[in-house]
Protein backbone atom coordinates (compact mmCIF):
# COMPACT_ATOMS: atom_id res chain seq x y z
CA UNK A 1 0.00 0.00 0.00
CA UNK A 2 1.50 3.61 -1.18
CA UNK A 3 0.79 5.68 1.64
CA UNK A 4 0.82 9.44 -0.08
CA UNK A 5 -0.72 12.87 0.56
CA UNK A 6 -2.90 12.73 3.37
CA UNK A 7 -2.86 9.10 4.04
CA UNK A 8 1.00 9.35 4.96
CA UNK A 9 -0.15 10.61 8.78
CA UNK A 10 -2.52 7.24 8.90
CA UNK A 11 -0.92 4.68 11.19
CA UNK A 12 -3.14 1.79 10.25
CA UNK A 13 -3.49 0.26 6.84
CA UNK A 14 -7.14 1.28 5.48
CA UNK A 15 -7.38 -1.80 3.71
CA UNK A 16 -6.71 -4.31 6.71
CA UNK A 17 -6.09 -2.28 9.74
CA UNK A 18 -2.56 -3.71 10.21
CA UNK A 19 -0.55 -1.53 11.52
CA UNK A 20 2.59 0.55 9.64
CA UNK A 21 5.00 0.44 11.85
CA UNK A 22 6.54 -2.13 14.45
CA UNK A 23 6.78 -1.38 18.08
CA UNK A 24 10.26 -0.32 17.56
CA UNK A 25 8.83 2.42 14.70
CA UNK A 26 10.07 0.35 11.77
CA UNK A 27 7.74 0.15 8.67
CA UNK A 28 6.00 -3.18 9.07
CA UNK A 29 6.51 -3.15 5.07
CA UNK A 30 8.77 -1.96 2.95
CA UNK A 31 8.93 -2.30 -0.98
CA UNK A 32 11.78 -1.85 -3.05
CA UNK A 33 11.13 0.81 -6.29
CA UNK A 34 13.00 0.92 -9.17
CA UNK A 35 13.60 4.40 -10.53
CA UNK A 36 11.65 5.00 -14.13
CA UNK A 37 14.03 8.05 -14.48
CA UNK A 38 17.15 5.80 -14.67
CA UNK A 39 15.41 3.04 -16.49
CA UNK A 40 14.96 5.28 -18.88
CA UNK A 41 17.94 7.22 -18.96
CA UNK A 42 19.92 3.62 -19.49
CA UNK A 43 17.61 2.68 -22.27
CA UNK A 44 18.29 6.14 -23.94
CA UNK A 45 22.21 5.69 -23.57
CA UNK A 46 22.09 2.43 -25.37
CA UNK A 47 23.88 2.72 -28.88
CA UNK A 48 21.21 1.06 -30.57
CA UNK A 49 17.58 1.41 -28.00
CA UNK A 50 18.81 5.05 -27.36
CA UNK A 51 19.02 5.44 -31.38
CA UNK A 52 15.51 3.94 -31.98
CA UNK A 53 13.86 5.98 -29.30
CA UNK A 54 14.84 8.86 -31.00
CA UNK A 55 14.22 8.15 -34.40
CA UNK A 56 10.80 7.60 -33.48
CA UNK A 57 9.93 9.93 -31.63
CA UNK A 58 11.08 12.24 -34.27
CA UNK A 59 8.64 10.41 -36.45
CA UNK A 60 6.35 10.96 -34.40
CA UNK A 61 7.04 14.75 -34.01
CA UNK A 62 5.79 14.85 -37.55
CA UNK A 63 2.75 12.13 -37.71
CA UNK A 64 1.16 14.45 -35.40
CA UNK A 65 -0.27 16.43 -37.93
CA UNK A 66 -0.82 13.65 -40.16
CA UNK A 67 -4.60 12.79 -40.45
CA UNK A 68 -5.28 9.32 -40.18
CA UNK A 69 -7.60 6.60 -41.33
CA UNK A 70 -7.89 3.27 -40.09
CA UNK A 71 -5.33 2.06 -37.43
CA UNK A 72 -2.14 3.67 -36.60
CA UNK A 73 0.20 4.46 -33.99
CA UNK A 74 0.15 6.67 -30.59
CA UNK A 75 1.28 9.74 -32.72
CA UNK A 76 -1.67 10.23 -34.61
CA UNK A 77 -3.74 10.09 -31.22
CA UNK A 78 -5.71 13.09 -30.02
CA UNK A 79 -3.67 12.57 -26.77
CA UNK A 80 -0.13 12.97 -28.71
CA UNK A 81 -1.61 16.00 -30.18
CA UNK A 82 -2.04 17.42 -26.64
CA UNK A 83 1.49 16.66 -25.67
CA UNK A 84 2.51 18.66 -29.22
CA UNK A 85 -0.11 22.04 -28.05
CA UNK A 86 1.43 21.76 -24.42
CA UNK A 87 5.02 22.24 -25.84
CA UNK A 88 6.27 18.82 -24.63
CA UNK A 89 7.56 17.98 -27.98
CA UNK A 90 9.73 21.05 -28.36
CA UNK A 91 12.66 20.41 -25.97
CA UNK A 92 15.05 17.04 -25.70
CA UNK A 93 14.10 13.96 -25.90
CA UNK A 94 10.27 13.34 -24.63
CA UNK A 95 9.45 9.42 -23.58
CA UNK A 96 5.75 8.82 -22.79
CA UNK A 97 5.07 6.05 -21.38
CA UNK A 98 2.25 3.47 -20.50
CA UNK A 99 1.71 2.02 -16.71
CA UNK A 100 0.10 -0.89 -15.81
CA UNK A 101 -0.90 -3.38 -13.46
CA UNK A 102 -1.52 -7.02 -12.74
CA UNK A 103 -2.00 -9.10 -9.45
CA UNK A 104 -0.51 -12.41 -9.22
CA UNK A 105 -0.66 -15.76 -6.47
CA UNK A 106 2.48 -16.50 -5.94
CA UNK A 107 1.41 -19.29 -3.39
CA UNK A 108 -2.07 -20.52 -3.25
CA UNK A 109 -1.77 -22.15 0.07
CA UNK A 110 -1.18 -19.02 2.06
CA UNK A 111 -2.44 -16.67 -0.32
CA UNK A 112 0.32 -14.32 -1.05
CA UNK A 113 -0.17 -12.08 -3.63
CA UNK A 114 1.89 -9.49 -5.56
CA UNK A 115 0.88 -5.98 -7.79
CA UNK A 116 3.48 -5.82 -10.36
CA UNK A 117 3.34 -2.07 -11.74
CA UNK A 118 5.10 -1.69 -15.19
CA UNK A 119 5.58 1.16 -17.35
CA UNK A 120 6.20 0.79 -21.55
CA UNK A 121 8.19 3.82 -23.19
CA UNK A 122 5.75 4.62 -26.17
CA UNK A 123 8.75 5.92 -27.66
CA UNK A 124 10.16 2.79 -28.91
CA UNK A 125 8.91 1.23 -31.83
CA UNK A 126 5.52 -1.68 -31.98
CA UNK A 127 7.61 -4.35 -32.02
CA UNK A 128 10.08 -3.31 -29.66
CA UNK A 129 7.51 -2.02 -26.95
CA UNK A 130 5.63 -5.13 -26.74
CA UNK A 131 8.78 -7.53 -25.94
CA UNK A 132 9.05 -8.25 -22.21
CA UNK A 133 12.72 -6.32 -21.58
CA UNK A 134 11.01 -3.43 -22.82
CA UNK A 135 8.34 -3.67 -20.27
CA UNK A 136 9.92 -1.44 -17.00
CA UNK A 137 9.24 -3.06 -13.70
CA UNK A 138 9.04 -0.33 -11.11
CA UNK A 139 7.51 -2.24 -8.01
CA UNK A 140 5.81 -5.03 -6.72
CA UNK A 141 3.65 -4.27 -4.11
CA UNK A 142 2.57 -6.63 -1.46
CA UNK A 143 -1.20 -8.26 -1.42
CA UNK A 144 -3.78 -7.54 0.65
């Protein structure tokens, strides 16, 4: 469970009422995160990812405008085309990118469970995006 905002003063879990920390003020959880910034920034200093990512971003600085019919790439999106009218295109290299999630049993018996959160740089190309290296893990978080 993230505890943000507001919910960081809670000291009980709102979910299960366990409490955060240990008698001796330890969190009674902890998660390891993996840093999307330098996920990224490694992908973008590979010779050859790095390349790719901006090659198509650059394409996709100028499918933009492009009308489209049928099915096509993030670029011709109406949500691309915001990114374009907020300026986000304009400077450096820009890397959107998709997060997800999926819950898992890792053991049926005693019910663990695990949240998996993932982000995709839309900035690489179809085929490359949807291959599993590609897909950024950023945390597992524990079940309920």
């Amino acid at each position: 469970m993230a505890f943000t905002h507001t919910r960081a003063q809670q000291t009980t879990c709102d979910a299960c009422e366990e409490p955060r920390f240990k008698a001796n003020g330890k969190p009674a959880k902890q998660v390891t995160y993996w840093s999307l910034t330098s996920l990224l920034a490694h992908l973008l200093s590979d010779p050859v990812i790095g390349k790719s990512m901006m090659e198509n971003i650059a394409a996709a600085r100028k499918a933009v405008d492009e009308v489209a019919d049928g099915v096509h790439d993030y670029p011709h999106s109406s949500n691309f085309r915001h990114y374009r009218d907020a300026g986000l295109l304009d400077h450096g290299p820009f890397v959107p990118v998709n997060c997800g999630t999926d819950g898992f049993h890792f053991f049926r018996q005693n019910g663990f469970e695990g949240w998996p959160v993932t982000a995709t740089p839309l900035s690489l190309s179809p085929h490359q995006r949807t291959r599993t290296k590609y897909q950024l893990l950023q945390v597992v978080t524990p079940g309920p």
